[in-house]
N, C-alpha and C. Protein backbone atom coordinates (compact mmCIF):
# COMPACT_ATOMS: atom_id res chain seq x y z
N UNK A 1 95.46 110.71 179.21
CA UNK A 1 96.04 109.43 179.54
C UNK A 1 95.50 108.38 178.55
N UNK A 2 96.47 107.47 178.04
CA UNK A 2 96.03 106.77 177.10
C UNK A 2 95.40 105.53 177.65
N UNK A 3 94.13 104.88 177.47
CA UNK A 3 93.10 104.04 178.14
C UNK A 3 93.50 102.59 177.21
N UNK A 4 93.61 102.50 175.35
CA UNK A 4 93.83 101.41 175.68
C UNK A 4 94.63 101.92 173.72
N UNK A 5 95.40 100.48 173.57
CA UNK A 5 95.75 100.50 172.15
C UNK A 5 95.62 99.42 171.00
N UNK A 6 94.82 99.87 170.23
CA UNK A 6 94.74 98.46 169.01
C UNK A 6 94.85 98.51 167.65
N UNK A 7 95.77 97.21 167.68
CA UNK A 7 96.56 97.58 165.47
C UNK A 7 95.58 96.37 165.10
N UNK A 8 95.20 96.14 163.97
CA UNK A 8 94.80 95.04 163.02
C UNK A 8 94.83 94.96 162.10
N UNK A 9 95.19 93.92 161.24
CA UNK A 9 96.11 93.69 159.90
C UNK A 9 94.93 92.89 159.11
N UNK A 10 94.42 93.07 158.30
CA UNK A 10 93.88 92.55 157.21
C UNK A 10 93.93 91.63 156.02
N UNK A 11 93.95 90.95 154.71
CA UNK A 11 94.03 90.83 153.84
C UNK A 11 93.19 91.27 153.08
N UNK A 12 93.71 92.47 152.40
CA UNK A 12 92.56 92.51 151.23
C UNK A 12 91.13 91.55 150.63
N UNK A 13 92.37 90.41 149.85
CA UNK A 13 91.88 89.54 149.51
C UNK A 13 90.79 88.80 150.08
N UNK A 14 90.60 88.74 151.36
CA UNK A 14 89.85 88.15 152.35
C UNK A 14 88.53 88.72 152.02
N UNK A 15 88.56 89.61 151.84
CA UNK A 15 87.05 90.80 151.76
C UNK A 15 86.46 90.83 150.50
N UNK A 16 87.46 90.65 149.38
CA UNK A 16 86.91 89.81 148.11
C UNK A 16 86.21 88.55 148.29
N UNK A 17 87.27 87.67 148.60
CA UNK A 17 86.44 86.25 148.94
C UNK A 17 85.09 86.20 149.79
N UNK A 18 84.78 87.18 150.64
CA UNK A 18 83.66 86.83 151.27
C UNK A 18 82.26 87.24 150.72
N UNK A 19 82.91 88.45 149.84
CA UNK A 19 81.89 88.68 148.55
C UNK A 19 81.52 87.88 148.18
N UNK A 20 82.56 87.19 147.45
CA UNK A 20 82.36 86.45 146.37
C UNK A 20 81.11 85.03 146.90
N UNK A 21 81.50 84.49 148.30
CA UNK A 21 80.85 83.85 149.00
C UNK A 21 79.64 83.85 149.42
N UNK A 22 79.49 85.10 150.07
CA UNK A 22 78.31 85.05 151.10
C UNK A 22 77.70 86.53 150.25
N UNK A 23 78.04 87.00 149.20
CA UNK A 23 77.39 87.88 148.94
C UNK A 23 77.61 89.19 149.84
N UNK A 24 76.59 90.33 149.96
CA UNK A 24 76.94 91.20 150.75
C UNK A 24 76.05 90.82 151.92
N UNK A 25 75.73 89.78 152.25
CA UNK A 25 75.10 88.91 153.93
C UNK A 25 76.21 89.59 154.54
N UNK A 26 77.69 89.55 154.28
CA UNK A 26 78.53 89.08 155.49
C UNK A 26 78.76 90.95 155.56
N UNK A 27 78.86 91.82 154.68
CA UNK A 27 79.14 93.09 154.79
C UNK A 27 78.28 93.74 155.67
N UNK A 28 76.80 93.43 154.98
CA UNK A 28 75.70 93.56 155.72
C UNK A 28 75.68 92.99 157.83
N UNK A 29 76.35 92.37 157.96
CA UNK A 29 76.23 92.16 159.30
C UNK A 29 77.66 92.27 159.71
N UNK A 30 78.38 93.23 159.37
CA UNK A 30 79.63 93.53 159.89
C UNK A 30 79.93 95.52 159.73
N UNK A 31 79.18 95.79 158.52
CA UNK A 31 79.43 97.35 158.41
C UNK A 31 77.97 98.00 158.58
N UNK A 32 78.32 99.44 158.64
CA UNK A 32 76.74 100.21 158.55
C UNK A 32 76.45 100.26 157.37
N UNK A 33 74.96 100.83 157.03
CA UNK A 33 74.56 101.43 155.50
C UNK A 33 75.67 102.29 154.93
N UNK A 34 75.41 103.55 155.46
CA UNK A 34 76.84 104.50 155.54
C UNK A 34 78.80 103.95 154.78
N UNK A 35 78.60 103.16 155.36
CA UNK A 35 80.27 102.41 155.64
C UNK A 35 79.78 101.63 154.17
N UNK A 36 79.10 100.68 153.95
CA UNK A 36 78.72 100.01 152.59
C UNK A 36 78.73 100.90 151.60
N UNK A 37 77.80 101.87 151.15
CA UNK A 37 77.89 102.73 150.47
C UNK A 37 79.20 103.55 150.19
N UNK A 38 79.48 104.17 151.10
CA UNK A 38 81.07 104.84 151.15
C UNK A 38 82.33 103.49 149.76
N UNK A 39 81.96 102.79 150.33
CA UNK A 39 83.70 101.75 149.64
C UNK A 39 82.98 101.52 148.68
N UNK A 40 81.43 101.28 148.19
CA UNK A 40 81.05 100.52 147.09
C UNK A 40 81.27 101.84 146.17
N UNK A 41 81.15 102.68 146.48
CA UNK A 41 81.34 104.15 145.57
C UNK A 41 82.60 103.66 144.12
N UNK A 42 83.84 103.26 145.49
CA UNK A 42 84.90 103.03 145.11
C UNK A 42 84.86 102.46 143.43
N UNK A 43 85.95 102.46 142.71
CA UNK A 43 86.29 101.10 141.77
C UNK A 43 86.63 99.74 142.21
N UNK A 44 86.99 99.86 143.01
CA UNK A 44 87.78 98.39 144.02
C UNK A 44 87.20 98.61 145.49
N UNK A 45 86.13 98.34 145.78
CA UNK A 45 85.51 98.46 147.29
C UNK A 45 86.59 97.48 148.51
N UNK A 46 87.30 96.95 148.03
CA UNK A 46 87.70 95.53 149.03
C UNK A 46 88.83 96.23 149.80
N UNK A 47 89.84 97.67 149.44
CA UNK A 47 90.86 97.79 150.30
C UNK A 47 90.04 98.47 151.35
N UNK A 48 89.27 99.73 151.13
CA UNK A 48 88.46 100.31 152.37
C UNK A 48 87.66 99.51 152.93
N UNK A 49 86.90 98.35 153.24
CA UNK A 49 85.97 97.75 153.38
C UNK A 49 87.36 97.10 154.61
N UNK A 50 88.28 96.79 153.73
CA UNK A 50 89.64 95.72 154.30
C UNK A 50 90.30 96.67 155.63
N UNK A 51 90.10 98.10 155.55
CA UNK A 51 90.86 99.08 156.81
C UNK A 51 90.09 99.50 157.51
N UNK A 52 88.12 99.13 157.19
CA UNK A 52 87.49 99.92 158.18
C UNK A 52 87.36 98.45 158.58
N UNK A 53 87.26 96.97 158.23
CA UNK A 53 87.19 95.87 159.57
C UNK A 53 88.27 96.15 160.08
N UNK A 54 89.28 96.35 159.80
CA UNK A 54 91.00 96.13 160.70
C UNK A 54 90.11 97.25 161.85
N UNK A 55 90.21 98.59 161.64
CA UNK A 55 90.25 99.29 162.52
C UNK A 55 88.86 99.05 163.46
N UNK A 56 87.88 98.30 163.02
CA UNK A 56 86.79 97.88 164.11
C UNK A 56 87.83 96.73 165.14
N UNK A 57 88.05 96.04 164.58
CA UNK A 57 89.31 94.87 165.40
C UNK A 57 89.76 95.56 166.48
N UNK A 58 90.83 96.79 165.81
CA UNK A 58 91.50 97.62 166.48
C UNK A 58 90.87 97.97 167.35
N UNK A 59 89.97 98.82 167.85
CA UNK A 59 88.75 99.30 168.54
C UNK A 59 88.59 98.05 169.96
N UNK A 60 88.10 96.84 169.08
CA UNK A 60 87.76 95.86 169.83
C UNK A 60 88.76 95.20 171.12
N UNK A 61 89.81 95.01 169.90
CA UNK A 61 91.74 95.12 171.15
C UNK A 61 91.52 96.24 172.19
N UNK A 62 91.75 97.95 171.58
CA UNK A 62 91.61 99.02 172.89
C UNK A 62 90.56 98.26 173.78
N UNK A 63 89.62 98.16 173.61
CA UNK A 63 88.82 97.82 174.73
C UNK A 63 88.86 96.89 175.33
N UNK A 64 89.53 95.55 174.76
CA UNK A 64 89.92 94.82 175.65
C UNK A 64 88.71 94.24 175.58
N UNK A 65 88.80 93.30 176.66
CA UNK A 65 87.58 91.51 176.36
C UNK A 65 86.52 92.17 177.39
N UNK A 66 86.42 93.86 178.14
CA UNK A 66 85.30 94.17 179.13
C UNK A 66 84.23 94.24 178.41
N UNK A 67 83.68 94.32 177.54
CA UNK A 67 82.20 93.99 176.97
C UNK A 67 82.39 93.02 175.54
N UNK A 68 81.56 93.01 175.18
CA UNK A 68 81.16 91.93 173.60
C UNK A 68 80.42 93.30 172.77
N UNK A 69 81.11 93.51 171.55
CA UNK A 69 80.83 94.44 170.83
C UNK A 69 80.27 93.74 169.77
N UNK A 70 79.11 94.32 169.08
CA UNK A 70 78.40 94.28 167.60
C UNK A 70 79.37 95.06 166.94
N UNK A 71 80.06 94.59 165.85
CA UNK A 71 80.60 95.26 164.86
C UNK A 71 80.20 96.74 164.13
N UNK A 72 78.53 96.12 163.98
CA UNK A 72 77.70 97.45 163.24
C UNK A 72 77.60 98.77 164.48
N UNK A 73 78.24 98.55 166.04
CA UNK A 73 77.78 99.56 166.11
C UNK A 73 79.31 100.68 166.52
N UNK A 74 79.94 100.27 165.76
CA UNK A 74 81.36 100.95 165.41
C UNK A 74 80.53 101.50 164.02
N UNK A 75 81.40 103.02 163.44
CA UNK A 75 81.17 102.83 162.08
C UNK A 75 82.67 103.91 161.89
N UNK A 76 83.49 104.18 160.97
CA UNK A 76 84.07 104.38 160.68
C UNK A 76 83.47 105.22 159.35
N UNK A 77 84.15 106.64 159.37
CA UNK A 77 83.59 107.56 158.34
C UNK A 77 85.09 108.32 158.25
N UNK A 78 84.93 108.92 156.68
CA UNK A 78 86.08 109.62 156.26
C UNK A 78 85.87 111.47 156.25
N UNK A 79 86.06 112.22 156.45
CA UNK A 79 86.07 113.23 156.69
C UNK A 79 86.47 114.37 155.17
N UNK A 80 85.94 114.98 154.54
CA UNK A 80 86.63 115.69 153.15
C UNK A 80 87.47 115.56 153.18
N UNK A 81 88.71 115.70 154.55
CA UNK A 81 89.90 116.16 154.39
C UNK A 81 90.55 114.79 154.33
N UNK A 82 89.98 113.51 154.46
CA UNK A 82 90.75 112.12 154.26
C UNK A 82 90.65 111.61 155.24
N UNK A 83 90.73 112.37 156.35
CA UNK A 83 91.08 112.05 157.64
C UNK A 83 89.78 111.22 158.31
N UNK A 84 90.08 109.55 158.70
CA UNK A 84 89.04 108.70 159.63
C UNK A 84 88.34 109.04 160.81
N UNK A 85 87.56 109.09 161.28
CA UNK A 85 86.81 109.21 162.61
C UNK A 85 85.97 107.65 162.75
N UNK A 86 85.78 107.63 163.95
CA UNK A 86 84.86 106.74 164.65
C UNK A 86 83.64 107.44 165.02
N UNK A 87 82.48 106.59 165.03
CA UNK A 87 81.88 106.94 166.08
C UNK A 87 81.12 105.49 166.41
N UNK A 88 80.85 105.78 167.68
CA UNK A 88 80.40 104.60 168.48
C UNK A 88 78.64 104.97 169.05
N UNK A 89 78.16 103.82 168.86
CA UNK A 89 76.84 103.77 169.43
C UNK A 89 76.45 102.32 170.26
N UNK A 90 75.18 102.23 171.07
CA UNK A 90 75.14 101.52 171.84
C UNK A 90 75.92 101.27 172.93
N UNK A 91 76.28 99.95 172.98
CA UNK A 91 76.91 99.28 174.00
C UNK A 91 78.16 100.15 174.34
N UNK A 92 78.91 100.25 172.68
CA UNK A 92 79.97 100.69 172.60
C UNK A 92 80.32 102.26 173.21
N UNK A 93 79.04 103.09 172.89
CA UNK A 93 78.93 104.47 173.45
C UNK A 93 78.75 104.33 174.95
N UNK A 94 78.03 103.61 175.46
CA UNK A 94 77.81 103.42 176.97
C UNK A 94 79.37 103.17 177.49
N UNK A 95 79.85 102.14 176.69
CA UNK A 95 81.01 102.03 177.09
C UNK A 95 81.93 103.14 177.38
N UNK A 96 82.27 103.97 176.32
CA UNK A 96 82.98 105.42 176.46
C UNK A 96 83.00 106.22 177.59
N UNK A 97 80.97 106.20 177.90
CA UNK A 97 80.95 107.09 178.54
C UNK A 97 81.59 106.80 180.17
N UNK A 98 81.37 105.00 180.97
CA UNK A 98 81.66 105.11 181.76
C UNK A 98 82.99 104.71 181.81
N UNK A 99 83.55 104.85 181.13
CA UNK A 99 85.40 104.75 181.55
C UNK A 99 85.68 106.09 180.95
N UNK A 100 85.01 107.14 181.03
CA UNK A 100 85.88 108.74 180.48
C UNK A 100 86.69 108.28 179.40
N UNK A 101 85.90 107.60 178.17
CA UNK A 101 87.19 108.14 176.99
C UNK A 101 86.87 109.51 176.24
N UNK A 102 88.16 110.08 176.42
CA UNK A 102 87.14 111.62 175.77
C UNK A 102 87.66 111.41 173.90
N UNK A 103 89.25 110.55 173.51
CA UNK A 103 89.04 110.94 172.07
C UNK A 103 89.90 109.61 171.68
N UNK A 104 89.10 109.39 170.58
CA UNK A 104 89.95 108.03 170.19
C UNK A 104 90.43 108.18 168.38
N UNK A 105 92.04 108.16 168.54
CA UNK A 105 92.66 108.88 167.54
C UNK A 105 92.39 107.19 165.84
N UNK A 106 92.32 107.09 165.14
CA UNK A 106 92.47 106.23 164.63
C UNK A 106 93.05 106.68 163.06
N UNK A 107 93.86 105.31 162.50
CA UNK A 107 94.85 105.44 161.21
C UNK A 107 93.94 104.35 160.71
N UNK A 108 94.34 104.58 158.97
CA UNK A 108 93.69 103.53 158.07
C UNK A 108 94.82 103.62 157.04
N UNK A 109 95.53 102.76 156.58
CA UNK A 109 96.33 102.51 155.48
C UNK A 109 96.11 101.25 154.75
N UNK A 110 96.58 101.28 153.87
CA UNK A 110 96.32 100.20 152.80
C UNK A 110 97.44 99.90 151.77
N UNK A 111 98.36 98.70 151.73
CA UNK A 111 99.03 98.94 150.63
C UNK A 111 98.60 97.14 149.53
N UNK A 112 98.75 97.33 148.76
CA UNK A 112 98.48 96.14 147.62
C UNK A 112 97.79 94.63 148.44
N UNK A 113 98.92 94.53 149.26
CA UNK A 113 97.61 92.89 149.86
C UNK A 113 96.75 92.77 150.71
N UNK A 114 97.07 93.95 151.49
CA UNK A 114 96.58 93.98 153.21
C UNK A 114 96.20 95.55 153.46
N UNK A 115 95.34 95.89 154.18
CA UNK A 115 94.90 96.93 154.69
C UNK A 115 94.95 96.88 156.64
N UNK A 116 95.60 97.90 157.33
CA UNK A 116 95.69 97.75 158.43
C UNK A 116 94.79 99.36 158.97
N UNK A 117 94.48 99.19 160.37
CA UNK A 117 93.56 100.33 161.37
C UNK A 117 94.31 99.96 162.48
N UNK A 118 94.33 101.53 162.93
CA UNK A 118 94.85 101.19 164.86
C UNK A 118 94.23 102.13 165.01
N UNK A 119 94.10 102.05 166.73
CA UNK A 119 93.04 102.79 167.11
C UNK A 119 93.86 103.22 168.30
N UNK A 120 94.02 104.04 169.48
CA UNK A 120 94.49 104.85 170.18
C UNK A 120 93.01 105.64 170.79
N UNK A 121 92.51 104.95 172.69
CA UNK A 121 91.62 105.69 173.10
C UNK A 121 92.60 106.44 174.33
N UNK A 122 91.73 107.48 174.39
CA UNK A 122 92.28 108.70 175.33
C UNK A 122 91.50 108.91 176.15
N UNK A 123 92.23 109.11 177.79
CA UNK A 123 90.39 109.50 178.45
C UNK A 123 90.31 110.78 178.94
């Protein structure tokens, strides 16, 4: 049974600018070590950086306004085969456990301005 559903739309650009701004302060208190490393690999870090906030958003929508989530304790990881996973810790894992979500499906796309994540929990 599907528990809850969330899309979020990005601007690329946005994730440049905050570089450019705040340095990596603002990456640093929004992604994990893991998740930083992963996009900085990249040549252009700003579209993945741009689909793993959408899909924390996303995450944040499924769940709806019943708790206040830390960003960092979502992390979003890519799998050899391409394919995104979540995993959740803290609050967010406590959360899972007492509403039975058993799997939460999530998409990451990206095209030239904007990068979007939805998330789909199952219980």
């Amino acid at each position: 049974m599907i528990y809850g559903i969330g899309i979020d739309l990005v601007k690329i650009e946005r994730m440049k600018e905050a570089h450019e701004k705040w340095g990596m302060k603002f990456f640093e208190r929004v992604f994990t070590v893991n998740e930083i490393e992963y996009c900085f690999q990249k040549k252009v870090p700003y579209p993945s950086l741009s689909v793993r906030f959408a899909a924390k958003e996303a995450l944040i929508k499924a769940i709806g306004s019943e708790i206040s989530v830390n960003m960092k304790h979502i992390e979003i990881i890519s799998h050899e085969s391409g394919r995104p996973s979540l995993i959740v810790k803290e609050e967010v894992e406590e959360f899972f456990k007492v509403k039975k979500i058993k799997h939460c499906h999530i998409s990451l796309s990206h095209e030239r301005e904007y990068g979007v994540g939805s998330v789909v929990l199952e219980t």
